[in-house]
Every structure is written in structure tokens, then in C-alpha cells.
Protein backbone atom coordinates (compact mmCIF):
# COMPACT_ATOMS: atom_id res chain seq x y z
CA UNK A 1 81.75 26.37 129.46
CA UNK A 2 80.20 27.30 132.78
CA UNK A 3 77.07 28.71 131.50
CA UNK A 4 74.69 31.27 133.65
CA UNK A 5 72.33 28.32 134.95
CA UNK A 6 75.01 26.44 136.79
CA UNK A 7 76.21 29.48 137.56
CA UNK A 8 73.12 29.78 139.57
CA UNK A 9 72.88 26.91 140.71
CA UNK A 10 76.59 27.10 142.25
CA UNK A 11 75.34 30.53 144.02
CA UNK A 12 72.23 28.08 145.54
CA UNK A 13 74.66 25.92 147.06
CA UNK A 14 77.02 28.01 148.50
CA UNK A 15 73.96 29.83 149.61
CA UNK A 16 73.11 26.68 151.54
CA UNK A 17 76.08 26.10 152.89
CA UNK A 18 76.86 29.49 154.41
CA UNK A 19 73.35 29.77 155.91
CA UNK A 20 73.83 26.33 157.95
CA UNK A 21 77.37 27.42 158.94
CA UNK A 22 77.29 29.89 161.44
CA UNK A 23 81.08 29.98 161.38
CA UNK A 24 81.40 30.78 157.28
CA UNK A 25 82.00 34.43 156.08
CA UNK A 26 81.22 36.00 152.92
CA UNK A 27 84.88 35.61 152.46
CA UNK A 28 85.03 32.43 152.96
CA UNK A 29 81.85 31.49 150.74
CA UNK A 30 83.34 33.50 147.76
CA UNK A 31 86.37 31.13 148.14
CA UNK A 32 83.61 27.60 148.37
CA UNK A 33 81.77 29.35 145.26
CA UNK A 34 85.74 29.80 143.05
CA UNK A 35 85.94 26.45 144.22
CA UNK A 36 82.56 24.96 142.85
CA UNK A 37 83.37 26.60 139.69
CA UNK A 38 86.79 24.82 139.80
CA UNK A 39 85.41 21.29 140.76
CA UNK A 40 83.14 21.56 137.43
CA UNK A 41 85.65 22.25 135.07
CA UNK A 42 87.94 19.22 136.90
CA UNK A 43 85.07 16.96 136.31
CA UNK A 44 84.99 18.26 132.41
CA UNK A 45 88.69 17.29 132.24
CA UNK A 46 87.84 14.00 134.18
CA UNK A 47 85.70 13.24 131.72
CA UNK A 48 87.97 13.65 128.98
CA UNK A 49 90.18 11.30 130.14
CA UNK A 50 87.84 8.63 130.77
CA UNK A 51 87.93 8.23 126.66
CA UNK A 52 91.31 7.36 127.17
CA UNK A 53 91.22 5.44 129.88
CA UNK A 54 88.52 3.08 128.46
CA UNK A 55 90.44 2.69 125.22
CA UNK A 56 93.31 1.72 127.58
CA UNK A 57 91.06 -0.76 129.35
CA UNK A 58 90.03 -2.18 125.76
CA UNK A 59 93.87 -2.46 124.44
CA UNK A 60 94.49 -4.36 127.71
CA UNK A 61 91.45 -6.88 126.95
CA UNK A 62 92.91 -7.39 123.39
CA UNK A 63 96.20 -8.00 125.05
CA UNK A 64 94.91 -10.44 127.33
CA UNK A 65 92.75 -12.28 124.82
CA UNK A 66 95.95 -12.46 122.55
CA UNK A 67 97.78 -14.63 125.89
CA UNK A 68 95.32 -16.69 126.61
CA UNK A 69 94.84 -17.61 122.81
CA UNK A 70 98.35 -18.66 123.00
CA UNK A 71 97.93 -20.50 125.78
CA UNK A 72 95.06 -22.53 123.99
CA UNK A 73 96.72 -22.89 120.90
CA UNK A 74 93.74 -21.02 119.27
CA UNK A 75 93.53 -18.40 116.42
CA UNK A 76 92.89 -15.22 117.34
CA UNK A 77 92.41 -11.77 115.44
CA UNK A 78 91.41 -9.31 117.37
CA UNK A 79 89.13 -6.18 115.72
CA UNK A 80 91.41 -3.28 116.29
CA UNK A 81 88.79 -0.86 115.92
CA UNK A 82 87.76 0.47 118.66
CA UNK A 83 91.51 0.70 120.24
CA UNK A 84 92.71 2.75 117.04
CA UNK A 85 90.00 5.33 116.96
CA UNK A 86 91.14 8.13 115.64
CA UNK A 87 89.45 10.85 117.51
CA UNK A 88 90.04 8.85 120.94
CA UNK A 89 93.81 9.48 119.80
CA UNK A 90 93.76 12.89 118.69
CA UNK A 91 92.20 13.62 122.44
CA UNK A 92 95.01 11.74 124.00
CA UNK A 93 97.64 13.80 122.34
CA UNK A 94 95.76 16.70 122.83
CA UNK A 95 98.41 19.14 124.97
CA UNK A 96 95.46 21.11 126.92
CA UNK A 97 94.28 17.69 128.51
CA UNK A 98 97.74 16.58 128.95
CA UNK A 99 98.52 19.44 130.70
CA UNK A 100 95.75 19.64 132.75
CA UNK A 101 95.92 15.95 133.90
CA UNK A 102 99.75 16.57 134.70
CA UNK A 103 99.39 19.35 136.78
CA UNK A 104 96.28 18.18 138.68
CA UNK A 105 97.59 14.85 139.06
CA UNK A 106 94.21 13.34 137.43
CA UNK A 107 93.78 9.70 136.98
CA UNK A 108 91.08 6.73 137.20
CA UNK A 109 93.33 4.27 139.59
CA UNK A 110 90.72 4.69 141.97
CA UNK A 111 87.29 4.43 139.03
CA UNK A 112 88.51 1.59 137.85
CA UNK A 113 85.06 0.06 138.40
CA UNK A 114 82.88 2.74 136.64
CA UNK A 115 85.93 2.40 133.63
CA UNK A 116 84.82 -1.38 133.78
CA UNK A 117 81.34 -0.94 133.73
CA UNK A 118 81.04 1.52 131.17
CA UNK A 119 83.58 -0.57 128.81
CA UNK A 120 80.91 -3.73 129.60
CA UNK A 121 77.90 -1.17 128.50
CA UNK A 122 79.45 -0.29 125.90
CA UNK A 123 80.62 -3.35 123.93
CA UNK A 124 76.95 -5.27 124.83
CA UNK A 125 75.62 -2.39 122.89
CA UNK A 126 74.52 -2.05 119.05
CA UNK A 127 75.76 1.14 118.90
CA UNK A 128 79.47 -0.84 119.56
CA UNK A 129 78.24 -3.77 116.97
CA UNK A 130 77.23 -1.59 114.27
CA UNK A 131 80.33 0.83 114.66
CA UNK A 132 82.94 -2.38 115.19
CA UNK A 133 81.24 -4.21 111.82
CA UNK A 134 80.33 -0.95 109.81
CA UNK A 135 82.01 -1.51 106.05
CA UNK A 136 82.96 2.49 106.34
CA UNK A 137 86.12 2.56 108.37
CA UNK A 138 85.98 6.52 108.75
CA UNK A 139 87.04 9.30 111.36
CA UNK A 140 83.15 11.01 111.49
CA UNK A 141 82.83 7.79 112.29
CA UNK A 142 85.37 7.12 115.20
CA UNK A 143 84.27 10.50 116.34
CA UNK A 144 80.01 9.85 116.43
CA UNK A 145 80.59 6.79 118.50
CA UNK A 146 81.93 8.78 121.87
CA UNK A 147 79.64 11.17 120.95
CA UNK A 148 76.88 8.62 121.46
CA UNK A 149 79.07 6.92 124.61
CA UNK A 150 78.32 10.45 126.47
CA UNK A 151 75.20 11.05 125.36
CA UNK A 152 73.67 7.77 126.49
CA UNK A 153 75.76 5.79 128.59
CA UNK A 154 78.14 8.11 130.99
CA UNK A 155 75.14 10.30 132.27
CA UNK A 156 73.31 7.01 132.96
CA UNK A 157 76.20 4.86 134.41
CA UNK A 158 75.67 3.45 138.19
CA UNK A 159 78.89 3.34 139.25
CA UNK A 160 80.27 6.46 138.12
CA UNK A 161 79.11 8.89 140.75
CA UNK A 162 80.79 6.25 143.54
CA UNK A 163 83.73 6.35 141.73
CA UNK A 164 83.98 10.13 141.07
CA UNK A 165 83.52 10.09 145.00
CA UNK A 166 86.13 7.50 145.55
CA UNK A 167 88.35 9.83 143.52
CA UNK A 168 87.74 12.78 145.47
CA UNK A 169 86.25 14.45 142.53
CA UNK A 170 83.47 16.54 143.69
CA UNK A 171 80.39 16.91 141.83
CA UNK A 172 78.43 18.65 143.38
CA UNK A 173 79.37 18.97 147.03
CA UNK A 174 76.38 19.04 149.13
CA UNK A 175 74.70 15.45 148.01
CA UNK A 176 72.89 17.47 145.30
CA UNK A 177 72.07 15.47 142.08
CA UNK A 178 75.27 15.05 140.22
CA UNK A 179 76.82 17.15 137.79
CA UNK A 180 77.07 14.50 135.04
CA UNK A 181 74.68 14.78 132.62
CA UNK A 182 75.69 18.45 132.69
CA UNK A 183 79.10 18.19 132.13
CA UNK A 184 78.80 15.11 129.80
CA UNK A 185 77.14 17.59 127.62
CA UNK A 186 79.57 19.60 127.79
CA UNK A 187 82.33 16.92 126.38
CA UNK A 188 79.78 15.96 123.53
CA UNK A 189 80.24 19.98 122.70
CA UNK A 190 84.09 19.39 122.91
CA UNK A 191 83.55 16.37 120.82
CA UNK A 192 82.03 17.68 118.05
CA UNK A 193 84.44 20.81 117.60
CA UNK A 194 87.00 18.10 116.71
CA UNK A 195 88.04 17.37 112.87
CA UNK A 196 89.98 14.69 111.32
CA UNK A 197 92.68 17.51 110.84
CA UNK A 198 92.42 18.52 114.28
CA UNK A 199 96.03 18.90 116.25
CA UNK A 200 97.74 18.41 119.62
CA UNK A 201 96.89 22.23 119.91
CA UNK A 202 92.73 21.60 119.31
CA UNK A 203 91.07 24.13 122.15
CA UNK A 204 89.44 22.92 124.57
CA UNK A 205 86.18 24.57 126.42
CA UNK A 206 87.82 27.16 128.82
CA UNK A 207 85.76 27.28 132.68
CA UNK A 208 83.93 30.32 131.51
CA UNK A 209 82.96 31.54 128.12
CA UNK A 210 83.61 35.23 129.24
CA UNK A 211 85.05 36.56 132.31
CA UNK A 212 81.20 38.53 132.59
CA UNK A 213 80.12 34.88 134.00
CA UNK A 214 82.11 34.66 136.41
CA UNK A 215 81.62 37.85 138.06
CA UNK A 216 77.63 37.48 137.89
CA UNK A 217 78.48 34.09 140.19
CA UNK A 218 80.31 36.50 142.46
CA UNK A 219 78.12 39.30 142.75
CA UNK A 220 74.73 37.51 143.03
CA UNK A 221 76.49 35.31 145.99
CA UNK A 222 77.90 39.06 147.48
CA UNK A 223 74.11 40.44 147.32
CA UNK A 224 72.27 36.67 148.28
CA UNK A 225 74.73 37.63 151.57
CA UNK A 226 74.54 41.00 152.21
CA UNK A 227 71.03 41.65 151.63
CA UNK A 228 69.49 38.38 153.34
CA UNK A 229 68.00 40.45 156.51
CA UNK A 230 66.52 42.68 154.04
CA UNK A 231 65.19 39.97 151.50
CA UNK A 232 63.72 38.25 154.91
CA UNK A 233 61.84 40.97 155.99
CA UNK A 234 60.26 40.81 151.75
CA UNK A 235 59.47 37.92 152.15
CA UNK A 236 58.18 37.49 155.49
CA UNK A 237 55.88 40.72 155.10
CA UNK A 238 54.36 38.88 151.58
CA UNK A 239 53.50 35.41 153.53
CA UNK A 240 50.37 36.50 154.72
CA UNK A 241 48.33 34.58 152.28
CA UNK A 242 50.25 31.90 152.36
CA UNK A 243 50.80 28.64 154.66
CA UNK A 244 54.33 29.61 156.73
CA UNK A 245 55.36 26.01 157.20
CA UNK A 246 55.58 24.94 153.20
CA UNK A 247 58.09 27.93 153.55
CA UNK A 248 61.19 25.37 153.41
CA UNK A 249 64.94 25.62 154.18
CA UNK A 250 66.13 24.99 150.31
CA UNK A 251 62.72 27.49 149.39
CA UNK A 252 64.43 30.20 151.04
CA UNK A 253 67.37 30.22 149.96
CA UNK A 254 66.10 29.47 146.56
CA UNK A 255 63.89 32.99 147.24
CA UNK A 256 67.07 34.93 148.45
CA UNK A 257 69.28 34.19 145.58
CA UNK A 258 66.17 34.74 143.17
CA UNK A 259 65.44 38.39 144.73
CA UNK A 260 69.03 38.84 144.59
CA UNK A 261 69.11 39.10 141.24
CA UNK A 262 65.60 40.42 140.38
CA UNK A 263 66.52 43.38 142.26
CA UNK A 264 70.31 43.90 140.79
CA UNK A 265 70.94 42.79 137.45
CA UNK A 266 67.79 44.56 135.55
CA UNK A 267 69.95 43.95 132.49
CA UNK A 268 68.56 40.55 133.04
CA UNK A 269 64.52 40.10 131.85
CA UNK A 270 62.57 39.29 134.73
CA UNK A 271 61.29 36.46 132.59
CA UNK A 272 64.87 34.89 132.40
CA UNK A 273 65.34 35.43 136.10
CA UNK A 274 62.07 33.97 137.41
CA UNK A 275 61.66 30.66 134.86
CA UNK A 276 65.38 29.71 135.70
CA UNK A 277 64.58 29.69 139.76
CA UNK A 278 61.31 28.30 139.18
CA UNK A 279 63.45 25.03 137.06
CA UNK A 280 66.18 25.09 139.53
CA UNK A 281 63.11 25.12 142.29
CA UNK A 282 61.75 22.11 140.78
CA UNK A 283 65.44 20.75 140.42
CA UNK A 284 66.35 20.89 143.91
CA UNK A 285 63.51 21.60 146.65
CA UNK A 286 60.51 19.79 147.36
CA UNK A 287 57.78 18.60 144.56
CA UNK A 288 55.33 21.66 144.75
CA UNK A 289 57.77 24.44 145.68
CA UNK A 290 58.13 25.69 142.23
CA UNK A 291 54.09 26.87 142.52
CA UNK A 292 54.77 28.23 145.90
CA UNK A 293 57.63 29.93 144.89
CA UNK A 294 55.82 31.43 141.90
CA UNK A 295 52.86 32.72 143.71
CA UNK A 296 55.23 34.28 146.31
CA UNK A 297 57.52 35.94 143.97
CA UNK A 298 54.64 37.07 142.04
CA UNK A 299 53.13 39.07 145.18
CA UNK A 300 56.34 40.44 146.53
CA UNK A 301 56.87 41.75 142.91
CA UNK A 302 53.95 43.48 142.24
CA UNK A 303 54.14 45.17 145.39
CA UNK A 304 57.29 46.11 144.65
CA UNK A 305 56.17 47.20 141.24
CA UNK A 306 53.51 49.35 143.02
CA UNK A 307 56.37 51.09 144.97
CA UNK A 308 58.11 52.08 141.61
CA UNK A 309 60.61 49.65 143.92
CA UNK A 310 61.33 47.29 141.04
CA UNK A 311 64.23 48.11 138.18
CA UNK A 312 62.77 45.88 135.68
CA UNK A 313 59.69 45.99 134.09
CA UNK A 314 56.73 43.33 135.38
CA UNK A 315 54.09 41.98 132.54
């Protein structure tokens, strides 16, 4: 699930943090980075859940609509639906989830707004219309409309990242941009592996594809760490042509987790390496940085080049 770019970007962070905290060790970072890693897949399984806590939310609407037609001595007959879709049930028995959420003691008693909100964004929606009114009653039905629910309206939801917060979920734990259009991605992958025939047993993404991903995080945090002095002194002797104070705090570290892997994974094209720091540049430091960054890397490389320094090849 965890793919290389978050990976990075996970390695950025912790990069930040240790830097400003004179008191962290590389110990103790390795155990912040495990622990990013962790908080992403708990949001993943968060996320999952919210499909069942909406439909819960919508049963409990029906419910109340039923009393209060009662009470009014009117007819009511409610459209069942969205309540009884099938892949929103299939999740819910799903034994991974259930598991998960048992164990971690996940729930949305404290979200309750953001389960509100997105129910209300939801049913004003033609997406809900069409789908609630549609003569074909089918399960690639059931299943396309949460697909479209985290496609368009979780990423995009206000009071979601409040509520996350309120539930002690951590997203990204710095006040970085969220992780939610990320992971939501992630459970429209999850989504789609389901079939109508799907069972309780259904897999669901594991934290990392391959355990290769998860020691790349670790290493290029163990280099970013030992080998800052030395990646300071790079830098600093390649700043010459260049204006020292648009050299920011979020730049540098962005430069020593960059050289950190230009200079030890050559398994990795240098084209990969420098066009993912470059995004996650543009991502998370100032507007321009990505150009300074560029032009920086690209001098410090070809004079490495020039040295016969450099294990990978520079075009």
C-alpha cells in the first residue's frame, strides 16, 4: 500500500523533526518514521470504516423518519437502497477490518460531524439521485457509488481533517497537508478488488507491498542522519552561484534526503530520484524552491560526476 513516494515523503518529515529536536536520536527517529508508516495504514482502516459508519448514520435517519411518520399519522416508505448496499455489507463483514478495528479500538464517536457532513454531501448529490432511482438494482452498482463517494467527496470534505484530529488519528503529524486524498485512493484501490462473490476473508491492502519498501524508508532516514555534516559541506561548497538566504529550512532537508539517496541507492535512476524531490519540493516548501532545488542539485551533481564521485549515471 505504502508506495515509495510517501515513503519519501515520511523520510522528509521525520527529517524535519529530528533536525529541530536537538534532543531526538537516530534511534528515536527510526521509531517516529515505523510510526508514520503505522499512522497511514490506521487512517486506510479509518477510512474503511467510515463506509460503515455512514450507512449506520443513514439506517438511523430511516429509523427516525419511520417514528416521526407515526407520530404524524403519515405514510411512509422509505428507499432501502442505500442502507442495503451490498458491497457496504460485504466490507462490514469483512474479518481483516473487523479485526483491525477491534484491536485498535477504532471508531467515529468522536467524527461524528465529518460522518454528518459527508452523509449531507452525499444524498444532495446526483450521483446519490441517479444511484437511489436507477431501474438496475445491481452490486457493480452498489460498489461504483463508494467508489465515486472517495473519489470526490472524502478527499474534499471540510470537516474531516478536524475530526480525524479530534480522533487522535494522525495524518500527517507535523501540520503538513493531509494524507487524505492519498489514502482515499488507496480505499478506491481496495474498492475495486471487491466482487459480488467476494467473502468475509476478501484481502485487504497490507502497509507495504513488499518488505523492500520498508527498508528503503529506513535506510534513506539512517543515511539523511548520518551523512548530514557531509551532505552540508556539498551543498554549502555548490552555493556559490546562488542567493544563500532562498536556501530554506524545509529546502534543506528536502536536499539532504534527496542526496541521500542519489548517492546510495544507484539501483534507483537518477531521473526517478530527482523528479520525485523536485514534486515533493513543490508539495511542501516554498513556491519557487523546486527551480532552486533543481539548479542546485544539478551543480553539485555534475561536479560530482566530474569526480567519477557519482554511482549513477548523469544525462
Amino acid at each position: 500500500m505504502i508506495n515509495r513516494t510517501l515513503v519519501r515523503t515520511r523520510v522528509i518529515q521525520t527529517m524535519f523533526a529530528y533536525c529541530q529536536d536537538p534532543e531526538k536520536t537516530p534511534s528515536s527517529a527510526k521509531k517516529d518514521l515505523l510510526k508514520g508508516f503505522a499512522d497511514t495504514y490506521s487512517l486506510y482502516m479509518q477510512l474503511l470504516e467510515l463506509i460503515n459508519e455512514i450507512t449506520r448514520y443513514a439506517e438511523q435517519q430511516i429509523e427516525e423518519n419511520i417514528q416521526r411518520a407515526k407520530v404524524t399519522h403519515r405514510t411512509y416508505t422509505p428507499n432501502r437502497r442505500f442502507v442495503d448496499n451490498r458491497f457496504a455489507k460485504q466490507l462490514f463483514e469483512n474479518r481483516t477490518l473487523r479485526h483491525y478495528v477491534t484491536e485498535e479500538k477504532l471508531g467515529w464517536d468522536y467524527g461524528m460531524n465529518a460522518v454528518v457532513s459527508l452523509y449531507k454531501e452525499i444524498t444532495a448529490s446526483s450521483i446519490y439521485r441517479q444511484y437511489m432511482t436507477d431501474e438496475t438494482d445491481s452490486y457493480a452498482n452498489d460498489r461504483r457509488l463508494w467508489r465515486k463517494i472517495f473519489e470526490l467527496f472524502v478527499p474534499a470534505n471540510e470537516e474531516l481533517p478536524s475530526a480525524l484530529d479530534e480522533m487522535e488519528v494522525q495524518t500527517d503529524r507535523q501540520n503538513w497537508n493531509t494524507d487524505l486524498e492519498t489514502v482515499s485512493s488507496y480505499v478506491v484501490k481496495t474498492i475495486r478488488a471487491f466482487h459480488e462473490d467476494s467473502t468475509p476473508d476478501q484481502p485487504l491492502l497490507e502497509m507495504f507491498d513488499t518488505e523492500e519498501e520498508l527498508n528503503f524508508g529506513v535506510q534513506l532516514l539512517e543515511h539523511a542522519i548520518e551523512k548530514r555534516q557531509q551532505y552540508d559541506e556539498l551543498i554549502s561548497r555548490h552555493l556559490r552561484n546562488w542567493d544563500v538566504k532562498r536556501l530554506a529550512y524545509m529546502d534543506q532537508i528536502i536536499l539532504y534526503v534527496a542526496l541521500a539517496e542519489i548517492l546510495n541507492f544507484p539501483e534507483i535512476a537518477l531521473e526517478v530520484s530527482l523528479n520525485e524531490y523536485l514534486e515533493l519540493a513543490k508539495e511542501y516548501s516554498s513556491e519557487k524552491s523546486h527551480i532552486f532545488i533543481n539548479g542546485l542539485l544539478d551543480v553539485i551533481l555534475k561536479s560530482l560526476n566530474e569526480d567519477d564521485a557519482l554511482v549513477k549515471q548523469v544525462r
